[in-house]
N, C-alpha and C. Protein backbone atom coordinates (compact mmCIF):
# COMPACT_ATOMS: atom_id res chain seq x y z
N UNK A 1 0.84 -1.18 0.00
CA UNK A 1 0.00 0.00 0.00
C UNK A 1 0.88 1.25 0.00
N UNK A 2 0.70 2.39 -0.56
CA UNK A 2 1.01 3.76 -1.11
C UNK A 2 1.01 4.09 0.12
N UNK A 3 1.70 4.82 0.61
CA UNK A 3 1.95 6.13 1.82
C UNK A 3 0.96 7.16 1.07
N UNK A 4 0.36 8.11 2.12
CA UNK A 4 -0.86 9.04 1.32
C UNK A 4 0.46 10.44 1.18
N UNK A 5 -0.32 11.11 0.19
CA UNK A 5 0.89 12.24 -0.01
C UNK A 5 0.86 13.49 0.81
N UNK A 6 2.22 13.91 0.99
CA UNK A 6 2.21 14.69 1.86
C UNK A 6 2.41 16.28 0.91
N UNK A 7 1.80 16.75 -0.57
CA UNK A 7 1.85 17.55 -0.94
C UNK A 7 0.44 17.88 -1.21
N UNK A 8 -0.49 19.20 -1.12
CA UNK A 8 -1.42 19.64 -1.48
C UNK A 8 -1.33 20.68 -1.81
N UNK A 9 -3.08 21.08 -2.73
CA UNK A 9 -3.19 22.19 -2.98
C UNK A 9 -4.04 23.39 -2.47
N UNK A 10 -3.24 24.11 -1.72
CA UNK A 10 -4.04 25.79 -1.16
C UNK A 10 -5.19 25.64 -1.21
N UNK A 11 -5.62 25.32 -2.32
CA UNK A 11 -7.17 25.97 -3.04
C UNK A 11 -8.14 24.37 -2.50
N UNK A 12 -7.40 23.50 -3.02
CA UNK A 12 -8.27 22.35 -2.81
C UNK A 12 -8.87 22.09 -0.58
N UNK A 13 -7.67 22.54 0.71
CA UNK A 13 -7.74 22.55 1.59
C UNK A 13 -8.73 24.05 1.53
N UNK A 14 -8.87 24.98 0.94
CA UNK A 14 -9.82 26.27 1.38
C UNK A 14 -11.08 25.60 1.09
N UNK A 15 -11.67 24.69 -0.19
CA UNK A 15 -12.51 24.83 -0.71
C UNK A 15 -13.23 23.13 -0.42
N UNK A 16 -12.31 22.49 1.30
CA UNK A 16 -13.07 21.29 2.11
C UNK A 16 -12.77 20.10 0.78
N UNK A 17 -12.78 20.42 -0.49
CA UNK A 17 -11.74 18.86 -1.24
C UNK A 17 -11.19 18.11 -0.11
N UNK A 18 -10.22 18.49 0.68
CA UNK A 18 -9.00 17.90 1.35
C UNK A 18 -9.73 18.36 2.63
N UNK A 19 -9.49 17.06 3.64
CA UNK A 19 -9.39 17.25 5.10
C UNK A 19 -8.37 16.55 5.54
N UNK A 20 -7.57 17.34 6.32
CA UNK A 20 -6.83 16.90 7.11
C UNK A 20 -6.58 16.28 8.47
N UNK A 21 -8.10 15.89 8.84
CA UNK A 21 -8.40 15.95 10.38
C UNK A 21 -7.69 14.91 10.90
N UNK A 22 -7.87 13.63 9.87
CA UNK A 22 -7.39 12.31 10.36
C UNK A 22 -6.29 11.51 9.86
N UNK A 23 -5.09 12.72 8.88
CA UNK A 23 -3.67 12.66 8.38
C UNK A 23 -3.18 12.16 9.02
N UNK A 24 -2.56 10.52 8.84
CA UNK A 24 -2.03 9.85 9.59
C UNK A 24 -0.53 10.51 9.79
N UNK A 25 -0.14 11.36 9.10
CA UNK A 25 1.20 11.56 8.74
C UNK A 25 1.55 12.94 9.73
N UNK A 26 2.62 13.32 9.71
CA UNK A 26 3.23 14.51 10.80
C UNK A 26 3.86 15.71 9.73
N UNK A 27 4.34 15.57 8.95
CA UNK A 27 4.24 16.69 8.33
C UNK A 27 3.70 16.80 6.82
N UNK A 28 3.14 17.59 5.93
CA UNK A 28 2.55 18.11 4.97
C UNK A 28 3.24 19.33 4.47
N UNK A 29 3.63 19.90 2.67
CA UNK A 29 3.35 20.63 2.11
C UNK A 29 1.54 21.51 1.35
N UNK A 30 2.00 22.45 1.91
CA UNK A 30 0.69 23.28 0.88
C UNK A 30 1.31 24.41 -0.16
N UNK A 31 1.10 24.18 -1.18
CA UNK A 31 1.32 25.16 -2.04
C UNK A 31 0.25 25.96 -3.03
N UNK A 32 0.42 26.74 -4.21
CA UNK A 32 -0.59 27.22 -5.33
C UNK A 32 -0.54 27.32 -6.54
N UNK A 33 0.12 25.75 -6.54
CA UNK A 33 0.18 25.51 -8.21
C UNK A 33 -0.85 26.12 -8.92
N UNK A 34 -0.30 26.59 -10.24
CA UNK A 34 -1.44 27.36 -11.17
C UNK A 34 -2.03 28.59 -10.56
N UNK A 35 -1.93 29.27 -9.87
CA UNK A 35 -2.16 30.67 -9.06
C UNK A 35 -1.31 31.37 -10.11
N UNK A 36 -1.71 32.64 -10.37
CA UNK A 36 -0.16 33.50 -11.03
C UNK A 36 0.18 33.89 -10.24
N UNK A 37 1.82 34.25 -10.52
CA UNK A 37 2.60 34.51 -9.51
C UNK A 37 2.42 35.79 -9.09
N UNK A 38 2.61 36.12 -7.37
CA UNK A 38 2.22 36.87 -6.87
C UNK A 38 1.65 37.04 -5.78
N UNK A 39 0.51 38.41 -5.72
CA UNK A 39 0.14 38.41 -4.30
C UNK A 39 -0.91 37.86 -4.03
N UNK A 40 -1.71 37.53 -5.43
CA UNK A 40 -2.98 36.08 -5.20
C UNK A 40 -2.57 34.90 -4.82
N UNK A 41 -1.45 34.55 -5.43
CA UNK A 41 -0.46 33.14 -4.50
C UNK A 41 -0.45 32.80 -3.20
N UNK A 42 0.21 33.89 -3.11
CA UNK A 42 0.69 33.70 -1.37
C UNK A 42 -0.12 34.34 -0.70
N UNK A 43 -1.40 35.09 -0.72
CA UNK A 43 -2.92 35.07 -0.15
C UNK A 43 -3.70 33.66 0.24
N UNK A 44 -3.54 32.81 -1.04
CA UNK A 44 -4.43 31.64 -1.17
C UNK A 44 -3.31 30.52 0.04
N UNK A 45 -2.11 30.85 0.16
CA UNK A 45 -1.42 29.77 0.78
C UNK A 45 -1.18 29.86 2.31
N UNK A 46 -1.49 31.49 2.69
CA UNK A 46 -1.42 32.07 4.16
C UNK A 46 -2.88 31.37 4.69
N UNK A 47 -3.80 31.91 3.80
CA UNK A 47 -4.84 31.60 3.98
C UNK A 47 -5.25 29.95 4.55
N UNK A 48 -4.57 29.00 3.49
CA UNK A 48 -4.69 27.49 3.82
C UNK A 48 -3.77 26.96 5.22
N UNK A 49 -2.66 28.00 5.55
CA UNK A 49 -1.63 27.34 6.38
C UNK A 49 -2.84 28.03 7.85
N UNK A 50 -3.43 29.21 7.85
CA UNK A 50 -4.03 29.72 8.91
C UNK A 50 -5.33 28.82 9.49
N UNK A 51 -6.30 28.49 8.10
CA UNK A 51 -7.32 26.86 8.59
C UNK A 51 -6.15 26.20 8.53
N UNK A 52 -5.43 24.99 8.60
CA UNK A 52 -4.83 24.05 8.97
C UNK A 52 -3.99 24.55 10.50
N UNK A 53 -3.57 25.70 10.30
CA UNK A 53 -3.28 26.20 12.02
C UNK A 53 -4.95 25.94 13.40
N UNK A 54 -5.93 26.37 12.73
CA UNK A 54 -7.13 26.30 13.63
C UNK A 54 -7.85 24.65 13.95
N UNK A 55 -6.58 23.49 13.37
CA UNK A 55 -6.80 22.19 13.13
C UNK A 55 -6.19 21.87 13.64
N UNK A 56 -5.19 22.58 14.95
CA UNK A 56 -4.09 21.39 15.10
C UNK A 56 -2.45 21.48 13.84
N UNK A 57 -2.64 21.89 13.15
CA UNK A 57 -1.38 22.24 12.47
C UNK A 57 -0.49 23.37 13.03
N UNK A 58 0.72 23.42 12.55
CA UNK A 58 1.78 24.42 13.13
C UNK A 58 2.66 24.63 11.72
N UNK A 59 2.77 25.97 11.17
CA UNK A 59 3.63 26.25 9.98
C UNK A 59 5.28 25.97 10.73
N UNK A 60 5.64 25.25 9.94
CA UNK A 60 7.41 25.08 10.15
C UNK A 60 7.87 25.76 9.21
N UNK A 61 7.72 26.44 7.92
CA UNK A 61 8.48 27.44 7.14
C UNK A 61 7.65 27.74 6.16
N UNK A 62 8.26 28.28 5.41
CA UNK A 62 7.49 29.18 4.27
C UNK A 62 8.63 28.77 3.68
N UNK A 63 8.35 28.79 2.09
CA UNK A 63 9.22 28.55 0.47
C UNK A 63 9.20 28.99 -0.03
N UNK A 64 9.44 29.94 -1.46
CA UNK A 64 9.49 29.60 -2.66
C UNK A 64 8.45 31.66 -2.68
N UNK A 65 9.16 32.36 -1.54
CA UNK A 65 8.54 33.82 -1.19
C UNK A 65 7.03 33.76 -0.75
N UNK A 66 6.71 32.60 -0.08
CA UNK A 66 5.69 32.25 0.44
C UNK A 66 4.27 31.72 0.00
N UNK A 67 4.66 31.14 -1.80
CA UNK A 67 3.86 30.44 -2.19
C UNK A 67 3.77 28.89 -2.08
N UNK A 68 4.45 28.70 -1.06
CA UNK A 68 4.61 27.07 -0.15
C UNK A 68 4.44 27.22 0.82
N UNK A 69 4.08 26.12 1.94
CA UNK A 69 4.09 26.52 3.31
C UNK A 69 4.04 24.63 3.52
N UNK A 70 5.10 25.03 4.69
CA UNK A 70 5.44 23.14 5.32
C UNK A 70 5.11 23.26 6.66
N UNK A 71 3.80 22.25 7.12
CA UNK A 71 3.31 21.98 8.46
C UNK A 71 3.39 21.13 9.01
N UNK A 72 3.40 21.70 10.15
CA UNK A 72 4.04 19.94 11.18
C UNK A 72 2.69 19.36 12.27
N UNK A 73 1.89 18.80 12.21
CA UNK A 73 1.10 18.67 13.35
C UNK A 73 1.37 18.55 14.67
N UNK A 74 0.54 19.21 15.36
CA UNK A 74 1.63 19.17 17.04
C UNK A 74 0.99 17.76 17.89
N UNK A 75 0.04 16.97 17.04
CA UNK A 75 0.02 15.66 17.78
C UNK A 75 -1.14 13.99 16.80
N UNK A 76 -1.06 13.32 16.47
CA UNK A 76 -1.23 12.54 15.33
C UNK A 76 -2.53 12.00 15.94
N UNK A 77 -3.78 12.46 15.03
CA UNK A 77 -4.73 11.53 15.55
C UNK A 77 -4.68 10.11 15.91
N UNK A 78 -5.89 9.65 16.77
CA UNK A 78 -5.84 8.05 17.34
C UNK A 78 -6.61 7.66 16.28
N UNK A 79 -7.52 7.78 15.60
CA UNK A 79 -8.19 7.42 14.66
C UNK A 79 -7.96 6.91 13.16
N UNK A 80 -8.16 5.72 12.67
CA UNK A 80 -7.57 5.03 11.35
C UNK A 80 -7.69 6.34 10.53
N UNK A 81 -6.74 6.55 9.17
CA UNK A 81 -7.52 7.78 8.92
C UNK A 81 -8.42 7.36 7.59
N UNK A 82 -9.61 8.25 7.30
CA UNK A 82 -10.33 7.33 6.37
C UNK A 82 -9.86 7.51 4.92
N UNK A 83 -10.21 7.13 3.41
CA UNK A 83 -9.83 6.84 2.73
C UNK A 83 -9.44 7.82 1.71
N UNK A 84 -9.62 9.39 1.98
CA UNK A 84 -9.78 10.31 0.85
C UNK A 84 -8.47 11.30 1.18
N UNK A 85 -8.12 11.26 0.71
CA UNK A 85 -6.25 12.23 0.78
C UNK A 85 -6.54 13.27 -0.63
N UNK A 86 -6.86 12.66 -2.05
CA UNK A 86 -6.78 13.61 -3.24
C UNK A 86 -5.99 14.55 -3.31
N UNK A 87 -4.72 14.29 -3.04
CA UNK A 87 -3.54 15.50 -3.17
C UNK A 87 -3.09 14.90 -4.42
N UNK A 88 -1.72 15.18 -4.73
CA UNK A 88 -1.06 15.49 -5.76
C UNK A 88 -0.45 14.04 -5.91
């Protein structure tokens, strides 16, 4: 079995596609592929790292002038996690 991926997209975590509640995993990328570059970018990616902060997530850095963002969870659910990841 596949390890689930630890890269997503901004837009897909704003717009509930992606939940992260029951990420078996400890850290995650978010980025904004296909965004133009700029200050709509790194709007859409502050934005996704700030809900995943109100979840239990913690930003460990920013990339790429802040159209990436790498999170670390500060503790791993007990719960199997269920079957829908749809990242990259």
């Amino acid at each position: 079995m596949q390890p689930p991926p630890r890269w997503f997209k901004a837009s897909d975590i704003l717009s509930g596609q992606v939940q992260l509640h029951s990420y078996p995993l400890t850290f995650v990328a978010i980025g904004a592929p296909g965004t133009p570059q700029g200050l709509r970018a790194i709007e859409i990616t502050f934005a996704a790292a700030e809900l995943l902060e109100s979840q239990g997530w913690r930003v460990v850095s920013f990339g790429d002038e802040g159209r990436l963002v790498f999170l670390r969870r500060e503790h791993r659910p007990v719960a199997p996690p269920p079957a829908q990841y749809h990242g990259q």
